[in-house]
N, C-alpha and C. Protein backbone atom coordinates (compact mmCIF):
# COMPACT_ATOMS: atom_id res chain seq x y z
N UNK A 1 -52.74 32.82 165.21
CA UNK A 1 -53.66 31.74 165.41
C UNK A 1 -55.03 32.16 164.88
N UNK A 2 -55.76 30.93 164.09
CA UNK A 2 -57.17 31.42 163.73
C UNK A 2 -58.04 30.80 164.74
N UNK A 3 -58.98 31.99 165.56
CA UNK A 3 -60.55 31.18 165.95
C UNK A 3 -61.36 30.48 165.30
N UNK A 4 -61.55 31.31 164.37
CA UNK A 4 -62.64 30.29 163.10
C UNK A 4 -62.30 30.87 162.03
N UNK A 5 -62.52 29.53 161.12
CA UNK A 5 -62.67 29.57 159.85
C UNK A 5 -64.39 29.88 159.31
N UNK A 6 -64.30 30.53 158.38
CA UNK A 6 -65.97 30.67 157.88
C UNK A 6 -66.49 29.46 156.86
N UNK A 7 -67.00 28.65 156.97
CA UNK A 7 -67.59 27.71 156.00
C UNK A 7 -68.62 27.75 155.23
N UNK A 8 -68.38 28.12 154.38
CA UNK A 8 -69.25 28.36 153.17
C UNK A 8 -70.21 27.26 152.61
N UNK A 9 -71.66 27.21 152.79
CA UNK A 9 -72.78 26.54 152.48
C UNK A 9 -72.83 26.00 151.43
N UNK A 10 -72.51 25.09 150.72
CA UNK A 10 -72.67 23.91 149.32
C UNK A 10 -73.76 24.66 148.77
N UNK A 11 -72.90 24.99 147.31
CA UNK A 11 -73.60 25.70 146.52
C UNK A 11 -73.56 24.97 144.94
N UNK A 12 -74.20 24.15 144.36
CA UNK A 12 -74.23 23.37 143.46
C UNK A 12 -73.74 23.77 142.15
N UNK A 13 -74.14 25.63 142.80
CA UNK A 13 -73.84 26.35 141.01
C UNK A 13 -72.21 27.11 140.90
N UNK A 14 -71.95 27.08 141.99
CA UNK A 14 -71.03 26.98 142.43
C UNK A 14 -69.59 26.54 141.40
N UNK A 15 -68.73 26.60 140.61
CA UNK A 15 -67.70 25.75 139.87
C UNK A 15 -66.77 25.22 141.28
N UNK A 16 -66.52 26.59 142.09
CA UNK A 16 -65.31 26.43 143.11
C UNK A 16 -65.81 25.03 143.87
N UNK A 17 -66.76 24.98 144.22
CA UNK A 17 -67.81 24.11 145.01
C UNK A 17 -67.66 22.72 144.97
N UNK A 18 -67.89 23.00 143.64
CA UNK A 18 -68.67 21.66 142.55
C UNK A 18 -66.89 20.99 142.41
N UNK A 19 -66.02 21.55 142.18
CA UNK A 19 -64.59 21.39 141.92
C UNK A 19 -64.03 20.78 143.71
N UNK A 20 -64.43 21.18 144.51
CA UNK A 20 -63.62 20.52 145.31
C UNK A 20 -64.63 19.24 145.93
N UNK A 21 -66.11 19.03 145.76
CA UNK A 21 -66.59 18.18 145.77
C UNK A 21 -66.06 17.07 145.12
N UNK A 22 -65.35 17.12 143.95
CA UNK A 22 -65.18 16.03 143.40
C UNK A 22 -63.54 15.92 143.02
N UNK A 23 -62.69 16.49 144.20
CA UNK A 23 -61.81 16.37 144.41
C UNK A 23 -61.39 15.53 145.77
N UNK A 24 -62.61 15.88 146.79
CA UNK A 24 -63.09 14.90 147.92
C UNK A 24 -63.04 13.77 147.49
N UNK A 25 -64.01 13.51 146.66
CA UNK A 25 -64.36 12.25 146.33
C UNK A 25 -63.05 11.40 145.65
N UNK A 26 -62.74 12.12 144.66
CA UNK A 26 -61.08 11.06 144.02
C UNK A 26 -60.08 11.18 145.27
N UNK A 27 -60.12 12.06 146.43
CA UNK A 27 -59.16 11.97 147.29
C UNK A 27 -59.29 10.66 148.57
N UNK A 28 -60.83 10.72 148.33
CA UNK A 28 -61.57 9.47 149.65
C UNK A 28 -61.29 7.98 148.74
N UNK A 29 -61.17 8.22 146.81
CA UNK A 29 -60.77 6.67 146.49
C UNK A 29 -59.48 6.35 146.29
N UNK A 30 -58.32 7.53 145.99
CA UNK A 30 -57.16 6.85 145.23
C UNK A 30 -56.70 6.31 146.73
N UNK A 31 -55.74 5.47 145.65
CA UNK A 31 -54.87 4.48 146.78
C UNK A 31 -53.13 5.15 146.97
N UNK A 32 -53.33 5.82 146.11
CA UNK A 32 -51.35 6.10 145.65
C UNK A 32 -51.36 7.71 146.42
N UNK A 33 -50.20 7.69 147.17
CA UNK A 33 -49.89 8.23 147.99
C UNK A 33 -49.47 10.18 147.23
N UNK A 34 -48.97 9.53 146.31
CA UNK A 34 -48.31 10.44 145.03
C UNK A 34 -49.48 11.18 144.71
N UNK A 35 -50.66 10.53 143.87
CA UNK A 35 -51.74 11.02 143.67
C UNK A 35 -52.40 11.61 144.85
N UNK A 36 -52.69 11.09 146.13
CA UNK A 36 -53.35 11.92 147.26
C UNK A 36 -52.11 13.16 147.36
N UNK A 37 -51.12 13.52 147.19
CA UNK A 37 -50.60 14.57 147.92
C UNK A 37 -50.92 15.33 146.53
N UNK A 38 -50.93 15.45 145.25
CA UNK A 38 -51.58 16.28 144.04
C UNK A 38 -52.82 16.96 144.28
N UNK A 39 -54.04 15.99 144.61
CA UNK A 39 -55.39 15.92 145.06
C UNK A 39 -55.18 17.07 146.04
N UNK A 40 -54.45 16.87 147.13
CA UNK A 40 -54.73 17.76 148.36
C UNK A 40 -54.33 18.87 147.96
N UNK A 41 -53.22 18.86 147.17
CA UNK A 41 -52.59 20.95 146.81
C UNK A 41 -53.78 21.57 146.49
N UNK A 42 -54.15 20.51 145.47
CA UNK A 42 -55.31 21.40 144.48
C UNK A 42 -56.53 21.70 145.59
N UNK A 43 -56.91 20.86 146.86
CA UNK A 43 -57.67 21.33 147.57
C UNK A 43 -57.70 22.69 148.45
N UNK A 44 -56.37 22.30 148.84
CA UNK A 44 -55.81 23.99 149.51
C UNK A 44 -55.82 24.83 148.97
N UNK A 45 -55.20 24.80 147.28
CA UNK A 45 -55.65 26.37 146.31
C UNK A 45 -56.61 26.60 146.46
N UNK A 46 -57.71 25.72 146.04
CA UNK A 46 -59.34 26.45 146.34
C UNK A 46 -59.65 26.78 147.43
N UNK A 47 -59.44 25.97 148.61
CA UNK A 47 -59.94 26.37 149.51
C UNK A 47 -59.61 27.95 150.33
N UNK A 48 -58.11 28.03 150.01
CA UNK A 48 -57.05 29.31 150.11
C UNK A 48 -57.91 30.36 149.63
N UNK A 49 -58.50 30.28 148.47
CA UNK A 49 -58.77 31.33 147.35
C UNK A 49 -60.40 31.64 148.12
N UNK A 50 -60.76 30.37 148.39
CA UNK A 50 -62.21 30.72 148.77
C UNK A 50 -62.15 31.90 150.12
N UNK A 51 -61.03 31.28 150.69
CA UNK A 51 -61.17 31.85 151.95
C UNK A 51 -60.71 33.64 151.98
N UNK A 52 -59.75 33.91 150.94
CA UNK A 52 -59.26 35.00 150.50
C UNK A 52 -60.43 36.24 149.76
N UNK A 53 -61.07 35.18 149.38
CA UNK A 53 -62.23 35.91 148.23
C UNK A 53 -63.68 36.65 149.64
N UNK A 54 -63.42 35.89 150.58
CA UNK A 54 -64.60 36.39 151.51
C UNK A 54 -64.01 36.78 152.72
């Protein structure tokens, strides 16, 4: 079980950052179910990696 996760402060210069910002965003518009479950993998790799990297 995890207590906490560490959340890392929005960093603009960021690519990892800047990349799941605007993976949010196409994930908060598409409508197709197909496309949201693509959207989300790719969110978990980064987020996985971010969390691995610190």
């Amino acid at each position: 079980m995890v207590d906490s996760v560490p959340i890392l402060k929005f960093d603009k210069n960021n690519p990892h950052h800047k990349r799941l910002a605007e993976l949010s965003e196409k994930a908060h518009n598409t409508k197709e179910r197909v496309e949201l479950d693509k959207i989300e993998q790719e969110i978990d790799k980064l987020a996985e990696n971010a969390l691995i990297k610190h």
